[in-house]
C-alpha atoms as a PDB file:
ATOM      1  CA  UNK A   1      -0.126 -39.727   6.898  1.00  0.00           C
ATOM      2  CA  UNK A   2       0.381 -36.650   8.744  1.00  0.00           C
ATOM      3  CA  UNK A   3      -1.772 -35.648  11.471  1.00  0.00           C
ATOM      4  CA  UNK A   4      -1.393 -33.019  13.592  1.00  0.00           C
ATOM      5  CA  UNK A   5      -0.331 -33.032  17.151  1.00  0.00           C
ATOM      6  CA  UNK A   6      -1.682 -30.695  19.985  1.00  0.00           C
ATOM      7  CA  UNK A   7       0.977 -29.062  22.051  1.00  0.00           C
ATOM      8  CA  UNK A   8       0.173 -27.400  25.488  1.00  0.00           C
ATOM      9  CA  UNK A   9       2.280 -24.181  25.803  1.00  0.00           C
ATOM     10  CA  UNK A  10       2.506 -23.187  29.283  1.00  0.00           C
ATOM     11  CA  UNK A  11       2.463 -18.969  29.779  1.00  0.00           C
ATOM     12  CA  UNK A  12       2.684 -17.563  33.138  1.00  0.00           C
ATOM     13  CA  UNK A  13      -0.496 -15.364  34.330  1.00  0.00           C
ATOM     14  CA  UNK A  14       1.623 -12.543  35.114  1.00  0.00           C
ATOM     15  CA  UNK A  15       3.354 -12.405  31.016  1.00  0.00           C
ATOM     16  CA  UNK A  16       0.000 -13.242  29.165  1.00  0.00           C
ATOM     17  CA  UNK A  17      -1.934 -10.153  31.215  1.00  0.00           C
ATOM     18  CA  UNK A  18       0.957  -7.957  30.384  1.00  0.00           C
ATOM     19  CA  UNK A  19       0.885  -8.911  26.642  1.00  0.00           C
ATOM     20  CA  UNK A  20      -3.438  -8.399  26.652  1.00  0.00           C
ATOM     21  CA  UNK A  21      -3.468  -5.104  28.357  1.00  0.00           C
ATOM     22  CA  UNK A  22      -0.678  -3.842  26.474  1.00  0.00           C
ATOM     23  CA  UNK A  23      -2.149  -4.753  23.267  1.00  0.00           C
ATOM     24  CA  UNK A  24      -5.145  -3.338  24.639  1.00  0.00           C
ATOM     25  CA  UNK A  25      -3.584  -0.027  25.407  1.00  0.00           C
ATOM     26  CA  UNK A  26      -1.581   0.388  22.337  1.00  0.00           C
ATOM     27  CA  UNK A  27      -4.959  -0.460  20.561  1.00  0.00           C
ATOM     28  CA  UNK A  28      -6.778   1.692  22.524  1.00  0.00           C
ATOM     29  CA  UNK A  29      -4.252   4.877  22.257  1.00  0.00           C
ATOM     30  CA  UNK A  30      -4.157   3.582  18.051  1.00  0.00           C
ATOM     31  CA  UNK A  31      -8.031   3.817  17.634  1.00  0.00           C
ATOM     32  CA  UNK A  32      -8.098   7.650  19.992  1.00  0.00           C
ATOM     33  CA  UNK A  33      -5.806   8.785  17.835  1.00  0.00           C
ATOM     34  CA  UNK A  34      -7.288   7.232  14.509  1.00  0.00           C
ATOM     35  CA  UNK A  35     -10.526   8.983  15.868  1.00  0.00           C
ATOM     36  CA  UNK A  36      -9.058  12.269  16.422  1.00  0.00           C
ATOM     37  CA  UNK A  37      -7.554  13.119  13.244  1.00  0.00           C
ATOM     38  CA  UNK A  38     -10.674  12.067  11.632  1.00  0.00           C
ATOM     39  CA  UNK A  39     -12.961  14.569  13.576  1.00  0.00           C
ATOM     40  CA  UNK A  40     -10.433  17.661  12.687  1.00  0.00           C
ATOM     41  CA  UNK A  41     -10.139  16.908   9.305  1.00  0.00           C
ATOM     42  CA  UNK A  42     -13.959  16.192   8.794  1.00  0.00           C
ATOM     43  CA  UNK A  43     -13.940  19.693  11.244  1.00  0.00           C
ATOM     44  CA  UNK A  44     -11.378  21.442   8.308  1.00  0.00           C
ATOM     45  CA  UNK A  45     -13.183  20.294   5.230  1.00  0.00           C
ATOM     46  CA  UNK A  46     -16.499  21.672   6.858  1.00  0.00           C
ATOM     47  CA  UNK A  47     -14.919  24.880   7.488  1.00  0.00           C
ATOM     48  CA  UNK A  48     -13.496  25.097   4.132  1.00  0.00           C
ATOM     49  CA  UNK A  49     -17.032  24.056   2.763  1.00  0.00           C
ATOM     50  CA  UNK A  50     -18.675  27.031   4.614  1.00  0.00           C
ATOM     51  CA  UNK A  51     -15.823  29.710   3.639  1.00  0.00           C
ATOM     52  CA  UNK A  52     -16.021  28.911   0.040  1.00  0.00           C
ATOM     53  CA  UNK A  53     -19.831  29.997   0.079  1.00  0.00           C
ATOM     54  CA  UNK A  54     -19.687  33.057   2.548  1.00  0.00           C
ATOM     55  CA  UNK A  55     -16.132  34.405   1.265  1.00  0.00           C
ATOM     56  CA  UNK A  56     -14.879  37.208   3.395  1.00  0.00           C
ATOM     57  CA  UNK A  57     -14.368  40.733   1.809  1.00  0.00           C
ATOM     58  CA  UNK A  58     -11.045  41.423   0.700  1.00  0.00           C
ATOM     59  CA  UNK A  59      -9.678  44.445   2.494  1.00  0.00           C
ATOM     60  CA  UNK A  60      -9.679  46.383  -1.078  1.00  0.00           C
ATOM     61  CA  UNK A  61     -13.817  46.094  -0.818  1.00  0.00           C
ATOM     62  CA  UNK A  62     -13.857  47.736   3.168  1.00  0.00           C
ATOM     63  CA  UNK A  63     -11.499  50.512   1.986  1.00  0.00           C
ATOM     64  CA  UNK A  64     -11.964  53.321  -0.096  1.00  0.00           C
ATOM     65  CA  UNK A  65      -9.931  54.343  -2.735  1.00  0.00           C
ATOM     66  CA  UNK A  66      -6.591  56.666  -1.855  1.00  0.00           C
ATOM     67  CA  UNK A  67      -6.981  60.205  -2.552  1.00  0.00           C
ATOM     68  CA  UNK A  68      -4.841  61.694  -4.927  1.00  0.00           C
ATOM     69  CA  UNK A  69      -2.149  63.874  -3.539  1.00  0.00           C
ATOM     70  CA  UNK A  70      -3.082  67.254  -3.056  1.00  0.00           C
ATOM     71  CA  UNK A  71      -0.386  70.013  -4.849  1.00  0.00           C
END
């Protein structure tokens, strides 16, 4: 029969904080980013949203028609 054993594994202080807070940072800096991309492209989509229903005038529309030459 197999049973399992328990096995104390001894870490120094100094090695298991570096290992948390640099898991914690890279986690951290992960999940900013992760955040930040979201927000500009729910940002984009919203402005493309609003642009598609108040289109701006095309420079044709402002302008009047040329003149034709004089002789």
């Amino acid at each position: 029969m197999n049973t399992l054993a328990f096995i104390s594994v001894r870490v120094p202080l100094p090695a298991l904080l570096i290992v948390v807070f640099a898991t914690g940072i890279a986690a951290g800096v992960w999940i900013g980013v992760s955040s930040f991309l979201y927000g500009y492209n729910k940002a984009q989509d919203e402005a493309h949203i609003e642009q598609a229903a108040d289109p701006q005038p095309a420079i044709a529309d402002l302008c009047p028609p040329p003149l034709p030459p004089s002789q």
